[in-house]
Protein backbone atom coordinates (compact mmCIF):
# COMPACT_ATOMS: atom_id res chain seq x y z
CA UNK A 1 -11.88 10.40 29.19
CA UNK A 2 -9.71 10.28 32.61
CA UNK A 3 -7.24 12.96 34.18
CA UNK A 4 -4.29 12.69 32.26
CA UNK A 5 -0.70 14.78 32.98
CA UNK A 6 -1.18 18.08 32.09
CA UNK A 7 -2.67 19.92 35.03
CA UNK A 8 -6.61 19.67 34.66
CA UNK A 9 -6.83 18.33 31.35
CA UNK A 10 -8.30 15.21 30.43
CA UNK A 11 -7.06 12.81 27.97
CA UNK A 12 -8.93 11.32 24.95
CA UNK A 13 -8.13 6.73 25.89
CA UNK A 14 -10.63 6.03 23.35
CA UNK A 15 -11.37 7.33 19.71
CA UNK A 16 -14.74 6.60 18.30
CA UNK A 17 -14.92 6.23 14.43
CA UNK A 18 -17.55 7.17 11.90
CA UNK A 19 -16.89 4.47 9.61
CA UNK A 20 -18.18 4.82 6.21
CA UNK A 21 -21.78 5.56 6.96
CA UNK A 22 -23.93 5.78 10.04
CA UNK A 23 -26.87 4.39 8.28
CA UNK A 24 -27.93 1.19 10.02
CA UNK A 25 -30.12 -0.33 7.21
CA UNK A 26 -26.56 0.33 4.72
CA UNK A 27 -24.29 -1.44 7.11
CA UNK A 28 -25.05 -5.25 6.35
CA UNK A 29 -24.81 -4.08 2.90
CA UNK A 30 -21.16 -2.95 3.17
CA UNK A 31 -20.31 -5.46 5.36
CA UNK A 32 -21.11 -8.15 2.74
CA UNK A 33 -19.09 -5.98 -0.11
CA UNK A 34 -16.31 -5.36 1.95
CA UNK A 35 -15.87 -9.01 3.34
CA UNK A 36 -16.20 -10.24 -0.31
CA UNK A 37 -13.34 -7.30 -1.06
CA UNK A 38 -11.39 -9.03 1.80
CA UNK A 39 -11.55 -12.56 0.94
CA UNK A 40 -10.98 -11.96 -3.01
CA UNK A 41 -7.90 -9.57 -2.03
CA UNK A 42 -5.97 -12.31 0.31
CA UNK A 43 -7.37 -15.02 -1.90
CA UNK A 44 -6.15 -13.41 -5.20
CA UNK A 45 -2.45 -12.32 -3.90
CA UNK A 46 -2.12 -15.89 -1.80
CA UNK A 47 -2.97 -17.31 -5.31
CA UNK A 48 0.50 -15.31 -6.73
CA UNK A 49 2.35 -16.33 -4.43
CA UNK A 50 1.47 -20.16 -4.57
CA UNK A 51 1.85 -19.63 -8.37
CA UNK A 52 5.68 -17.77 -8.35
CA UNK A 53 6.03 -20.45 -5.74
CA UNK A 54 5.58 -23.52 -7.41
CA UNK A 55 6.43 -22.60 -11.48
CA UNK A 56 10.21 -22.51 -11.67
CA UNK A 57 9.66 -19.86 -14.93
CA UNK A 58 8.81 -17.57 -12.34
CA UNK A 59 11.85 -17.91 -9.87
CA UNK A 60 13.20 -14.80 -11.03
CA UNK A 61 14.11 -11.28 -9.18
CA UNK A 62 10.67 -9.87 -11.00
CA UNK A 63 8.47 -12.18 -9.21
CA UNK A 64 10.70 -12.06 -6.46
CA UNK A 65 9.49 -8.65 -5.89
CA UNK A 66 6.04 -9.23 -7.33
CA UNK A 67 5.65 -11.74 -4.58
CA UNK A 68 7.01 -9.37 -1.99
CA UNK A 69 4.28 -7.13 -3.10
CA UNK A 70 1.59 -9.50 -2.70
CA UNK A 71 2.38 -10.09 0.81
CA UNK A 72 2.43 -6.73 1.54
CA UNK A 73 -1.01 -6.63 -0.54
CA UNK A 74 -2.77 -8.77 2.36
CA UNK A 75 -0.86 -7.48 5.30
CA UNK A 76 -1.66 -3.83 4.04
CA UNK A 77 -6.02 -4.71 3.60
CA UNK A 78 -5.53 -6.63 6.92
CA UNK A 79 -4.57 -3.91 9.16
CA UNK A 80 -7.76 -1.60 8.00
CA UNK A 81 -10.71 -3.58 6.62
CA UNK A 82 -11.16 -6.50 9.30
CA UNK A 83 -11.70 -4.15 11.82
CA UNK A 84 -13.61 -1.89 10.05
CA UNK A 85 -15.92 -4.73 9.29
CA UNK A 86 -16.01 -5.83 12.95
CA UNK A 87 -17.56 -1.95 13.76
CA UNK A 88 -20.06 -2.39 10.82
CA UNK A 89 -21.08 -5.49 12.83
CA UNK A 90 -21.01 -3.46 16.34
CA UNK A 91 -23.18 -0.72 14.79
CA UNK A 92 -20.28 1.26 16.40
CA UNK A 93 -16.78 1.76 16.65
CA UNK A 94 -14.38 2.74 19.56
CA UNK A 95 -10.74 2.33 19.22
CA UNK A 96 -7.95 2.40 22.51
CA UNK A 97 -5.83 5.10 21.84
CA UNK A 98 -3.08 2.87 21.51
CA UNK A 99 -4.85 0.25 18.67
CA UNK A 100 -5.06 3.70 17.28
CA UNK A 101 -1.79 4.78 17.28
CA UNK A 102 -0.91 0.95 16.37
CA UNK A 103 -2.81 0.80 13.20
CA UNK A 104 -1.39 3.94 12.29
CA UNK A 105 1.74 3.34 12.31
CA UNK A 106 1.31 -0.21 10.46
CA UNK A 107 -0.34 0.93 7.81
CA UNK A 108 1.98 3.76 6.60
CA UNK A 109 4.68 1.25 7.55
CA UNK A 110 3.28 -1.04 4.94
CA UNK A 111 1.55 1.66 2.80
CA UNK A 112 5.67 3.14 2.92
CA UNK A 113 7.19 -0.28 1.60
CA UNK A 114 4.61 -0.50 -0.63
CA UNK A 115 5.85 2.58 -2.14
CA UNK A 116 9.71 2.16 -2.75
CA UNK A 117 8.94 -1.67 -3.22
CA UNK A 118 7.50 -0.40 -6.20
CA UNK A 119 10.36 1.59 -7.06
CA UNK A 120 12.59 -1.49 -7.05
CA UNK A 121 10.66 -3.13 -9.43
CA UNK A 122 10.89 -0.37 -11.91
CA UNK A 123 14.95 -0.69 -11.49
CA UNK A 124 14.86 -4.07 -11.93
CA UNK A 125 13.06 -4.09 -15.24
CA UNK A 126 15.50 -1.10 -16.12
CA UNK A 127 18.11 -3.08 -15.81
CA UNK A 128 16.42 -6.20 -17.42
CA UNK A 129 15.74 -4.04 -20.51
CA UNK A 130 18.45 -1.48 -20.75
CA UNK A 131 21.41 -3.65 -19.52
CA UNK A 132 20.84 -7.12 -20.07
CA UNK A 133 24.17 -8.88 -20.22
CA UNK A 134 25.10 -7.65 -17.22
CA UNK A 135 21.34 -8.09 -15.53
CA UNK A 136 21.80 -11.56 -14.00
CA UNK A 137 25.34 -9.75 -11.86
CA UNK A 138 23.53 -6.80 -10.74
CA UNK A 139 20.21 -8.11 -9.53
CA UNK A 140 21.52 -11.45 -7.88
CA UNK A 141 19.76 -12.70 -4.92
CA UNK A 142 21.65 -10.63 -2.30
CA UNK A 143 20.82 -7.87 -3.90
CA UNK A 144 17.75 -8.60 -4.20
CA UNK A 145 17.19 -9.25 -0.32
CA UNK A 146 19.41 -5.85 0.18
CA UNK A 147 16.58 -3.63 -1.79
CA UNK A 148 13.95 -5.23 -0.09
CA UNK A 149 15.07 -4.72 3.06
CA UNK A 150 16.56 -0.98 2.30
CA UNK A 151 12.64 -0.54 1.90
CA UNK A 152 11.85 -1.79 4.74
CA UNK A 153 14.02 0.39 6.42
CA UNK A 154 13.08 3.53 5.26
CA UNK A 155 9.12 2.79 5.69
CA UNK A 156 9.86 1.88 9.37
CA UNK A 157 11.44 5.32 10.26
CA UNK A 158 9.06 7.15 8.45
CA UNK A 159 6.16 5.53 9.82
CA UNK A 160 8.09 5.83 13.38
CA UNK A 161 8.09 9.16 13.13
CA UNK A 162 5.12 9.96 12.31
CA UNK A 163 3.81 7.70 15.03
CA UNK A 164 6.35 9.51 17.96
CA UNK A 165 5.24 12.90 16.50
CA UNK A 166 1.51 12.18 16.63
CA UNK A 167 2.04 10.67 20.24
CA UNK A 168 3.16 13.64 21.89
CA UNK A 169 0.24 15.67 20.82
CA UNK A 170 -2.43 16.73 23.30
CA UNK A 171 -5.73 14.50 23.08
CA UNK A 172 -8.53 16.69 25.46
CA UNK A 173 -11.69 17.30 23.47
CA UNK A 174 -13.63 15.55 21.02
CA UNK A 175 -12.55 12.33 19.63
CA UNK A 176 -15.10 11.63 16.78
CA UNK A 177 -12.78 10.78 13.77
CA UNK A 178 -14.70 11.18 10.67
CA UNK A 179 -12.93 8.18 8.65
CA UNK A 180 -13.03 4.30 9.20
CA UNK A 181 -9.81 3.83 10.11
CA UNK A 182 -6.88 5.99 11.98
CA UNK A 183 -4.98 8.17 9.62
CA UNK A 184 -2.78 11.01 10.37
CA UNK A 185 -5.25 14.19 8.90
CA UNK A 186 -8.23 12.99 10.77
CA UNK A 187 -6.35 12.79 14.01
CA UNK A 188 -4.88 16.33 13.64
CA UNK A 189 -8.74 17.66 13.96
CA UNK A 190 -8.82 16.61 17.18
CA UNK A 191 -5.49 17.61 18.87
CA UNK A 192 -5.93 20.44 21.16
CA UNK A 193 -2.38 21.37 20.40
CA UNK A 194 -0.17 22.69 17.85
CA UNK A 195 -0.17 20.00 14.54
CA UNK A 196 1.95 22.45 12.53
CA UNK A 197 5.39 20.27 13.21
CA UNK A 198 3.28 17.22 12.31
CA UNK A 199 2.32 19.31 9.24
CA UNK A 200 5.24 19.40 8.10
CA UNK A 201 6.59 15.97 8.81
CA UNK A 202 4.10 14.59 6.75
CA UNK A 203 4.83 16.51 3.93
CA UNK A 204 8.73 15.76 3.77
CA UNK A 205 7.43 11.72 4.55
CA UNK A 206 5.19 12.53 1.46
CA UNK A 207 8.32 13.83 -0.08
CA UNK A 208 10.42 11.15 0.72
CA UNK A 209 7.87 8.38 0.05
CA UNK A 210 5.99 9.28 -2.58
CA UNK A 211 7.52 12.27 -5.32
CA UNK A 212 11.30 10.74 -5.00
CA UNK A 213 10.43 7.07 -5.89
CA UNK A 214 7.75 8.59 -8.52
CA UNK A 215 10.73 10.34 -10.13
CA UNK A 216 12.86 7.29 -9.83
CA UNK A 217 10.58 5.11 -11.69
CA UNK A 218 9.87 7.90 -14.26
CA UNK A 219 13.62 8.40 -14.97
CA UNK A 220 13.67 4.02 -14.98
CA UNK A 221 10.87 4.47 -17.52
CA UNK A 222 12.28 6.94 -19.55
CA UNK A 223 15.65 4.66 -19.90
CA UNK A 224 13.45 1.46 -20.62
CA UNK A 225 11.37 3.68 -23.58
CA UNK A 226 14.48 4.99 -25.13
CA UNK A 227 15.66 1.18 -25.02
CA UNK A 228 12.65 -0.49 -26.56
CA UNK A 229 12.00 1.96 -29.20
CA UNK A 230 15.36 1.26 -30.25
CA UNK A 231 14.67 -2.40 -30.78
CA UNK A 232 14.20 -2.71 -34.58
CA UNK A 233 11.51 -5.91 -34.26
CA UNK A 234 7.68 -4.94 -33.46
CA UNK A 235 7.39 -8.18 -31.68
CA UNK A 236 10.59 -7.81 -29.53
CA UNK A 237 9.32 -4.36 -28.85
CA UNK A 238 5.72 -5.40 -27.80
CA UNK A 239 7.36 -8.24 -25.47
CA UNK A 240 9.67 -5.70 -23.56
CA UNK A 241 6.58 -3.48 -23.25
CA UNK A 242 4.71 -6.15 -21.90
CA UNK A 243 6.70 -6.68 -19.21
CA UNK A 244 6.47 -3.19 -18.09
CA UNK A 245 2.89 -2.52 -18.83
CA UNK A 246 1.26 -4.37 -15.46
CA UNK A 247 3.86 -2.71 -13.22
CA UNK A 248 3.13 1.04 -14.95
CA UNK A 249 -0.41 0.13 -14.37
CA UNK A 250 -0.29 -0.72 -10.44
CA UNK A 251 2.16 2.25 -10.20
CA UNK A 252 -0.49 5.00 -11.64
CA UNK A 253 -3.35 3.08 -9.38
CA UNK A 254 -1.27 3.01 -6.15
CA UNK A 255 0.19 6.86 -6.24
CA UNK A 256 -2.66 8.24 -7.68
CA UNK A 257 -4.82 7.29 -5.22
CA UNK A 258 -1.87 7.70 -2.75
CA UNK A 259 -1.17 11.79 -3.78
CA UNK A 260 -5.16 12.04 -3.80
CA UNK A 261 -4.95 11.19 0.16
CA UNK A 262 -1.60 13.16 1.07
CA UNK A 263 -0.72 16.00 -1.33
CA UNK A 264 -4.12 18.04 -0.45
CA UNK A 265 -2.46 18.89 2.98
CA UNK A 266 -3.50 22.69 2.85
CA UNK A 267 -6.98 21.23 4.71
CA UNK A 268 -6.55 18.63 6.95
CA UNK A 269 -10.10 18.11 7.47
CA UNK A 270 -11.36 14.97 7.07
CA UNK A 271 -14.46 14.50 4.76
CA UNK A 272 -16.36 11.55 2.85
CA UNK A 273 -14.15 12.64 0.11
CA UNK A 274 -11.45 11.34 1.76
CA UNK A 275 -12.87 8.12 2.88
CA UNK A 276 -13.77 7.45 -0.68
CA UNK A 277 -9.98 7.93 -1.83
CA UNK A 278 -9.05 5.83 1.34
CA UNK A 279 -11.04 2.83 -0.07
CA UNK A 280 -9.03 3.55 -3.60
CA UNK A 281 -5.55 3.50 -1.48
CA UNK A 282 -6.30 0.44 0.58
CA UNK A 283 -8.87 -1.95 -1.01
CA UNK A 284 -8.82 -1.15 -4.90
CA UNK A 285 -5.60 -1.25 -5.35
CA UNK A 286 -4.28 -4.52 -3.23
CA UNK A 287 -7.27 -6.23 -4.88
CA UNK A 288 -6.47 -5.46 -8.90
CA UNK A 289 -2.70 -6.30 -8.38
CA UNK A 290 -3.14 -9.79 -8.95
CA UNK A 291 -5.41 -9.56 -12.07
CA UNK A 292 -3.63 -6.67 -13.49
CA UNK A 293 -0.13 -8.94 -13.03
CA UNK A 294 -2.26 -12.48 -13.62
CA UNK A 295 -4.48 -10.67 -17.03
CA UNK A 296 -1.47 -10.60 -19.79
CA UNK A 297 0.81 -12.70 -18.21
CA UNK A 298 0.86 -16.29 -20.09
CA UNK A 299 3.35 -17.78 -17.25
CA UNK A 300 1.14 -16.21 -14.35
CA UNK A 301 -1.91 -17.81 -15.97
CA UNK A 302 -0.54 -21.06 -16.58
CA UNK A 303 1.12 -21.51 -13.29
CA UNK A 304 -2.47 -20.33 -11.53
CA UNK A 305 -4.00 -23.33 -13.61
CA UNK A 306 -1.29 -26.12 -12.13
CA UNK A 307 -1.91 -24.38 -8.73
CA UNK A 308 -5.76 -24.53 -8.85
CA UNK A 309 -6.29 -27.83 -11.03
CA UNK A 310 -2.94 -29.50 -8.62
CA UNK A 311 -0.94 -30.38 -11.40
CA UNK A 312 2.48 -29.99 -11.01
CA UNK A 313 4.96 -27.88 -13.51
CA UNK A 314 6.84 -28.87 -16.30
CA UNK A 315 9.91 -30.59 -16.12
């Protein structure tokens, strides 16, 4: 603590994080499960990428984005677990304010991309499956780039905001945050002024991040059904399913762990609860993507093969 600017007050310059257990004798142990987590997460998702990289079959605006997820994937895992494993090391944790405040607002600027990237994906197999004559016009490359980065943009002021808001807020007594890495509930426990603003911020950015693009891509969904069940052959209906079924199944894993962290914003209290859904929202999840999107996918499989084996692809 030092004197800070508001008359005799002193201001919090460090926060000091529980982590995920304050048992010595179970730290090595999650260490070693949380490394392994790491290193199969950014192995996994660099392993898409080298395979929509180097199999022409996949050079298309659905592995375009699946790709763009990936990246996200290890930049989203990288901005919480290597320093959580660096405190499991430590035996303890203390965080600057500001690499506080920093990894906040990364990781709901990531955790936000993540979110309407997802939503763009569910257009673009809309319009793969409901309007396919006219799908190779409406999802050409610049359009492609354009969605990506109107995510982008949208993440970045809501994660701005949230980071300004929670900057201005008065940091004087205890700063013990009961979690393993800095998130925006936990914090508000330990403000010694009013959070209600903040409050509600985060539950329009919830709005705004999370319900809209859940309604998009249930309204994309209920298009693309409609469409398939129309499609007279069993096989051409299981094929257009297919297509859908990996993205439907890293949308229910991502915002269900997602509304399990934000949506229960009557309590802000932070408990081990909460740290187990935070594991769900930012390990789990980046770590299935690429075997849910790798499991029925023959192209994804074959072009891991030529990647791992260093043949090259077919002519």
């Amino acid at each position: 603590m030092e004197p800070g600017a508001w008359g005799n007050r002193t201001t919090v310059t460090e926060f000091i994080l529980l982590g995920l257990t304050e048992n010595i004798r179970l730290q090595p142990i999650l260490f070693v499960i949380f490394l392994f987590a790491y290193v199969v997460t950014v192995g996994g998702n660099l392993s898409i990428l080298a395979a929509i990289f180097v199999e022409p079959k996949l050079h298309t605006p659905m592995y375009y984005f699946l790709g763009n997820l990936s990246l996200l994937d290890i930049r989203c895992i990288t901005v919480t677990v290597p320093p959580m494993l660096a405190c499991l090391l430590d035996h303890q944790c203390r965080v600057p304010y500001a690499a506080c405040i920093s990894q906040l607002f990364f990781f709901h600027l990531l955790a936000g991309v993540d979110c309407h990237l997802l939503t763009a994906m569910a257009y673009d197999r809309y319009l793969a499956i409901c309007q396919p004559l006219t799908y190779s016009t409406h999802m050409r490359r610049e359009v492609q780039g354009a969605l990506v980065g109107i995510c982008c943009t949208i993440s970045f002021i809501n994660a701005l905001t949230h980071t300004v808001a929670i900057s201005v807020l008065d940091f004087c007594g205890p700063n013990v945050v009961n979690h393993f890495y800095c998130d925006l509930p936990p914090l508000f426990q330990l403000s010694c002024s009013s959070t209600h603003v903040n409050g509600q911020l985060l539950f329009v950015g919830a709005t705004f991040m999370g319900v809209f693009p859940m309604i998009l891509i249930s309204v994309s969904y209920a298009h693309v059904t409609a469409a398939v069940l129309r499609i007279r052959s069993a096989e051409g209906r299981k094929k257009a399913f297919s297509t859908c079924g990996s993205h439907l199944t890293v949308v229910c894993i991502f915002y269900g762990t997602g509304f399990f962290s934000y949506m229960h914003l009557g309590s802000v209290s932070a408990s081990d609860k909460d740290k187990g859904i935070g594991i769900l929202n930012t390990i789990l999840s980046p770590m299935l993507n690429p075997v849910i999107y790798s499991l029925r996918n023959p192209d994804v499989q074959g072009a891991l093969k030529r990647v791992l084996t260093g043949k090259p692809p077919p002519e």
